[in-house]
Protein backbone atom coordinates (compact mmCIF):
# COMPACT_ATOMS: atom_id res chain seq x y z
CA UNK A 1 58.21 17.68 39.00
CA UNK A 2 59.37 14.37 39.55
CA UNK A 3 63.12 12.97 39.07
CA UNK A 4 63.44 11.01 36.23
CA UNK A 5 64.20 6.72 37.59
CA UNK A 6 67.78 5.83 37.10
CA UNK A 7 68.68 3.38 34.31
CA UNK A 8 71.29 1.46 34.36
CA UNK A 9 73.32 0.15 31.29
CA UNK A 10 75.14 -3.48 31.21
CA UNK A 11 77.79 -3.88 28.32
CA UNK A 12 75.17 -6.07 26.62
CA UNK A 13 72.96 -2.73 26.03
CA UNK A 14 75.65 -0.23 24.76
CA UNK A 15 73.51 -0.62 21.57
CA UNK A 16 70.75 1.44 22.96
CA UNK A 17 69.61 4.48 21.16
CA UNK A 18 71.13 7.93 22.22
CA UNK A 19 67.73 8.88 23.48
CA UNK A 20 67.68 6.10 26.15
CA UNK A 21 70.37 7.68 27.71
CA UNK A 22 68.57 10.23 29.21
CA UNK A 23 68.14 9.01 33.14
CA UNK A 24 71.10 6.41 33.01
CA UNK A 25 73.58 8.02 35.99
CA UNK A 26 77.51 7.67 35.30
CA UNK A 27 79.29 7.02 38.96
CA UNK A 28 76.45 7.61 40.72
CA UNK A 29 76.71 11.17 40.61
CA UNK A 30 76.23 12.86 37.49
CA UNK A 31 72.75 12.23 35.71
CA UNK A 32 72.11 12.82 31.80
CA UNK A 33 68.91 14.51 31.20
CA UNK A 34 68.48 15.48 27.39
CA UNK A 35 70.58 15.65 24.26
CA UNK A 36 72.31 18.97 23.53
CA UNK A 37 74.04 18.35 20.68
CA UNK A 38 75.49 15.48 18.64
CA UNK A 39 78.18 14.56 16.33
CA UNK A 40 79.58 11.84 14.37
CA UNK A 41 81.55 10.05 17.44
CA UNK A 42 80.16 11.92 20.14
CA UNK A 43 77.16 13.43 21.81
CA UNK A 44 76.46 16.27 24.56
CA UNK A 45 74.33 15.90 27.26
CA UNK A 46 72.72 18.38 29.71
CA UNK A 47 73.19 16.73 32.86
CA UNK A 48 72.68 17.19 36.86
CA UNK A 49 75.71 16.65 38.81
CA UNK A 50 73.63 15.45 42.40
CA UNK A 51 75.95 16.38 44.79
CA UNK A 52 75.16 19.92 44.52
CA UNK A 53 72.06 19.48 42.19
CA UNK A 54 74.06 21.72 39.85
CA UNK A 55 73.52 21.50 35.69
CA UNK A 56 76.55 20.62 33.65
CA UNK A 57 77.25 19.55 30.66
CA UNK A 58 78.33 15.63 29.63
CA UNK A 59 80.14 14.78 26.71
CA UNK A 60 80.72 11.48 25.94
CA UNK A 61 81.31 8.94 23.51
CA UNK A 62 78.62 7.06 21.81
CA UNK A 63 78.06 3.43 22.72
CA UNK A 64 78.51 1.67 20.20
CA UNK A 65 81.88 3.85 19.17
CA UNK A 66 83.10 3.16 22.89
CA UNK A 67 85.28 0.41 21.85
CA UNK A 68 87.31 2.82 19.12
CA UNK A 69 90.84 3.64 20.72
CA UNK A 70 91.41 6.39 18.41
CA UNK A 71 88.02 7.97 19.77
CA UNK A 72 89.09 7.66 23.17
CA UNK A 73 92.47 8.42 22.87
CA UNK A 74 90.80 11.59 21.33
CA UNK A 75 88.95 12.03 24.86
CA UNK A 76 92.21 11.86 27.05
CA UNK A 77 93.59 14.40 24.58
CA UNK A 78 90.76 16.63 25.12
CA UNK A 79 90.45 15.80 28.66
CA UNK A 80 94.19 16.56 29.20
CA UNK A 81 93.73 20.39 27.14
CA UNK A 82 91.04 21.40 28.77
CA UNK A 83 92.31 20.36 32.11
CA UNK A 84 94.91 23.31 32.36
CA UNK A 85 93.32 25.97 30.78
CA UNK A 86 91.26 28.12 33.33
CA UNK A 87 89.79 31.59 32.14
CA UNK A 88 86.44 33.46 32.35
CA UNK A 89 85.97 32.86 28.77
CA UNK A 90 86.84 29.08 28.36
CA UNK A 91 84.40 26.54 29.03
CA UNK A 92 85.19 25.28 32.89
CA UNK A 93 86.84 21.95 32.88
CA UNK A 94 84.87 19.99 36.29
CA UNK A 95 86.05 15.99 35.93
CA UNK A 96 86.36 13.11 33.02
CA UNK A 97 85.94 9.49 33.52
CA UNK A 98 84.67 5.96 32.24
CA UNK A 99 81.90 4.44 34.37
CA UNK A 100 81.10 0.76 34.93
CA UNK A 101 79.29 0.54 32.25
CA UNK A 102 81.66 1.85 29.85
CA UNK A 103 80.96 5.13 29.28
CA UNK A 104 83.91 7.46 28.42
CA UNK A 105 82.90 10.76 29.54
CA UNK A 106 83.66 14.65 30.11
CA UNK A 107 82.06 16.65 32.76
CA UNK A 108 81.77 20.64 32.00
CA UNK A 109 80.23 23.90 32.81
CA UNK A 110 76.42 24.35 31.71
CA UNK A 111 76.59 27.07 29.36
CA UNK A 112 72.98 28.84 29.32
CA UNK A 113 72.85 30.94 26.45
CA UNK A 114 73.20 30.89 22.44
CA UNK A 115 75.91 30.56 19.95
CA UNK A 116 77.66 33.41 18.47
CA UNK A 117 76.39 32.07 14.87
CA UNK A 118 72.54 32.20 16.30
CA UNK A 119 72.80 35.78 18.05
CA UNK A 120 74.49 36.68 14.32
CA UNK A 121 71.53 35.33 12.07
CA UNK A 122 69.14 36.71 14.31
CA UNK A 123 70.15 40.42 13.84
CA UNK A 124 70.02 41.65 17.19
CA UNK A 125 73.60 42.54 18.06
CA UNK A 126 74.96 45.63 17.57
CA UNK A 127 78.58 45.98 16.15
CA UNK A 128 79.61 47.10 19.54
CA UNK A 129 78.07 44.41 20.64
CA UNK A 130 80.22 42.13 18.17
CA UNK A 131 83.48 43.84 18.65
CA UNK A 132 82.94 42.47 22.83
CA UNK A 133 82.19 38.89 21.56
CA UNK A 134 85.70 39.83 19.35
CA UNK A 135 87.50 40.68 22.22
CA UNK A 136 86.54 37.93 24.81
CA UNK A 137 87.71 35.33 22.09
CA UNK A 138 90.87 37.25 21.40
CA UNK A 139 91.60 37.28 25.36
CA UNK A 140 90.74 33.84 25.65
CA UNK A 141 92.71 32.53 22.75
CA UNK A 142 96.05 34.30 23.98
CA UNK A 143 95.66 32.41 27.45
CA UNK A 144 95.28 29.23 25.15
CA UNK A 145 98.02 29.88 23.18
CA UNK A 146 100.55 31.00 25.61
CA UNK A 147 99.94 27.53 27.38
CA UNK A 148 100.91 26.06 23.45
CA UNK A 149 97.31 24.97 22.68
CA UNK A 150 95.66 26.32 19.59
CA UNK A 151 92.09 25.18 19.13
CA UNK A 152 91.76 24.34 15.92
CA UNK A 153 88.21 24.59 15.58
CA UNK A 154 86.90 27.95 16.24
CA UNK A 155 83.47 28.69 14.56
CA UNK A 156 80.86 30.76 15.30
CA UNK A 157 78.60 27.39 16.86
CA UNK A 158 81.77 27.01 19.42
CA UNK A 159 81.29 30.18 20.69
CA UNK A 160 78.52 30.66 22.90
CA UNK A 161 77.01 33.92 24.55
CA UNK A 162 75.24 34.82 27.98
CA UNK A 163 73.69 38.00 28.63
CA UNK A 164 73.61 39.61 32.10
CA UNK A 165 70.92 41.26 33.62
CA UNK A 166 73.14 44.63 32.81
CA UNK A 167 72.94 43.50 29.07
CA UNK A 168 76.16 42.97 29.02
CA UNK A 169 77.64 39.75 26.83
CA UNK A 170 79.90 36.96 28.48
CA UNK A 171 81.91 35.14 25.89
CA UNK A 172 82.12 31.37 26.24
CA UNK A 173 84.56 28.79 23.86
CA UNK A 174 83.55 25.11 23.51
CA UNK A 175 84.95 22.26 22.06
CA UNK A 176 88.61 21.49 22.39
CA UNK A 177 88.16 18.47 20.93
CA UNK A 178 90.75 19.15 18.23
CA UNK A 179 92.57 21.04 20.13
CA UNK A 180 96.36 20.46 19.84
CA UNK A 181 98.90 21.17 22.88
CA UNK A 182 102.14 22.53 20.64
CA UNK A 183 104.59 21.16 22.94
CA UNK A 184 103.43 17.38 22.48
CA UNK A 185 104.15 16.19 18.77
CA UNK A 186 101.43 13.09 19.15
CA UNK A 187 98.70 13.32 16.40
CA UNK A 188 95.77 11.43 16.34
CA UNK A 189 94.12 13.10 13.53
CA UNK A 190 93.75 9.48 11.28
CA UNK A 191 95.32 10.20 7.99
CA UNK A 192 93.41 11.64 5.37
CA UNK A 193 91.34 13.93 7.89
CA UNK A 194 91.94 17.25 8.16
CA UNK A 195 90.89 19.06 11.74
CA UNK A 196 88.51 21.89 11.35
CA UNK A 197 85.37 22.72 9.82
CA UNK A 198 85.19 23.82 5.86
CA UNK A 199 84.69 26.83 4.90
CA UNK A 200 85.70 28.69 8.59
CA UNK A 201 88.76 26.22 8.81
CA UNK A 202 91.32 29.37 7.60
């Protein structure tokens, strides 16, 4: 298997497509390898930190949103949440940054499993099974909350799920994007826009 060449990206290219992405290396020493996920403002990344040729995951701001201070004031918000809050069942926080080229970005754990919503759909959990998931994400969200962050978005797609070779279920929670830190009264929420996703936002 051969390692993919590095691109790199000059402010004049921060139009390229998200797919072109895949390759580029932030600070010389994380490389983005294929889209995960994407949003409206952002996009996730499996990625290879090189140091330790470990997988992690990348989120960062697209290009052409890069120059959007709301968005990245969004990013030092998350980057500041997720920062403090270390527990087996929260996402691992590794580093954050903006390259030369301009790319605001989030370095965190590699998650290798499924979300809570696709183990659900499928039909293969059993309600033991789904009172475990219930507990993790209890246990988790009291850590969260007695640092004064509540996560505001909590779905079932946030919430992923690794099975051991025991069978047993680890609990994972993603995306503290909205996340709010209780203590600090800044909101960055534009007006109008309500944090959360309908119809699991209660």
């Amino acid at each position: 298997m051969t390692t993919p060449p590095r691109r790199n990206m000059s402010s004049q290219n921060a139009e390229l497509s998200l797919e072109n992405l895949a390759g580029t290396v932030l600070d010389q020493r994380f490389r983005l390898e294929r889209i995960l996920s994407s949003g409206g403002m952002g996009v996730v990344f499996k990625a290879t930190q090189l140091s330790v040729n470990r997988a992690v995951a990348i989120k960062l701001i697209k290009p052409d949103l890069a120059g959007d201070s709301d968005l990245i004031a969004r990013f030092v918000q998350e980057t500041g949440v997720i920062g403090k809050l270390s527990h087996p069942n929260i996402v691992q926080f590794i580093d954050s940054g903006r390259d030369l080229n301009g790319l605001t970005y989030i370095v965190m754990e590699y998650v290798r499993g499924e979300t809570f919503r696709h183990a659900l759909e499928s039909a293969r959990l059993s309600l033991l099974e789904i009172l475990h998931v219930f507990f993790q994400v209890c246990d988790a969200l009291i850590e969260a909350h007695h640092l004064g962050i509540i996560h505001r978005d909590l779905k079932f797609e946030n919430i992923m799920m690794v099975r051991h070779q025991d069978d047993r279920i680890h609990v994972k929670i993603l995306d503290f994007g909205v996340a709010r830190e209780l203590e600090k009264r800044s909101e960055i929420t534009r007006a109008g826009e309500v944090p959360g996703t309908p119809g699991i936002i209660a």
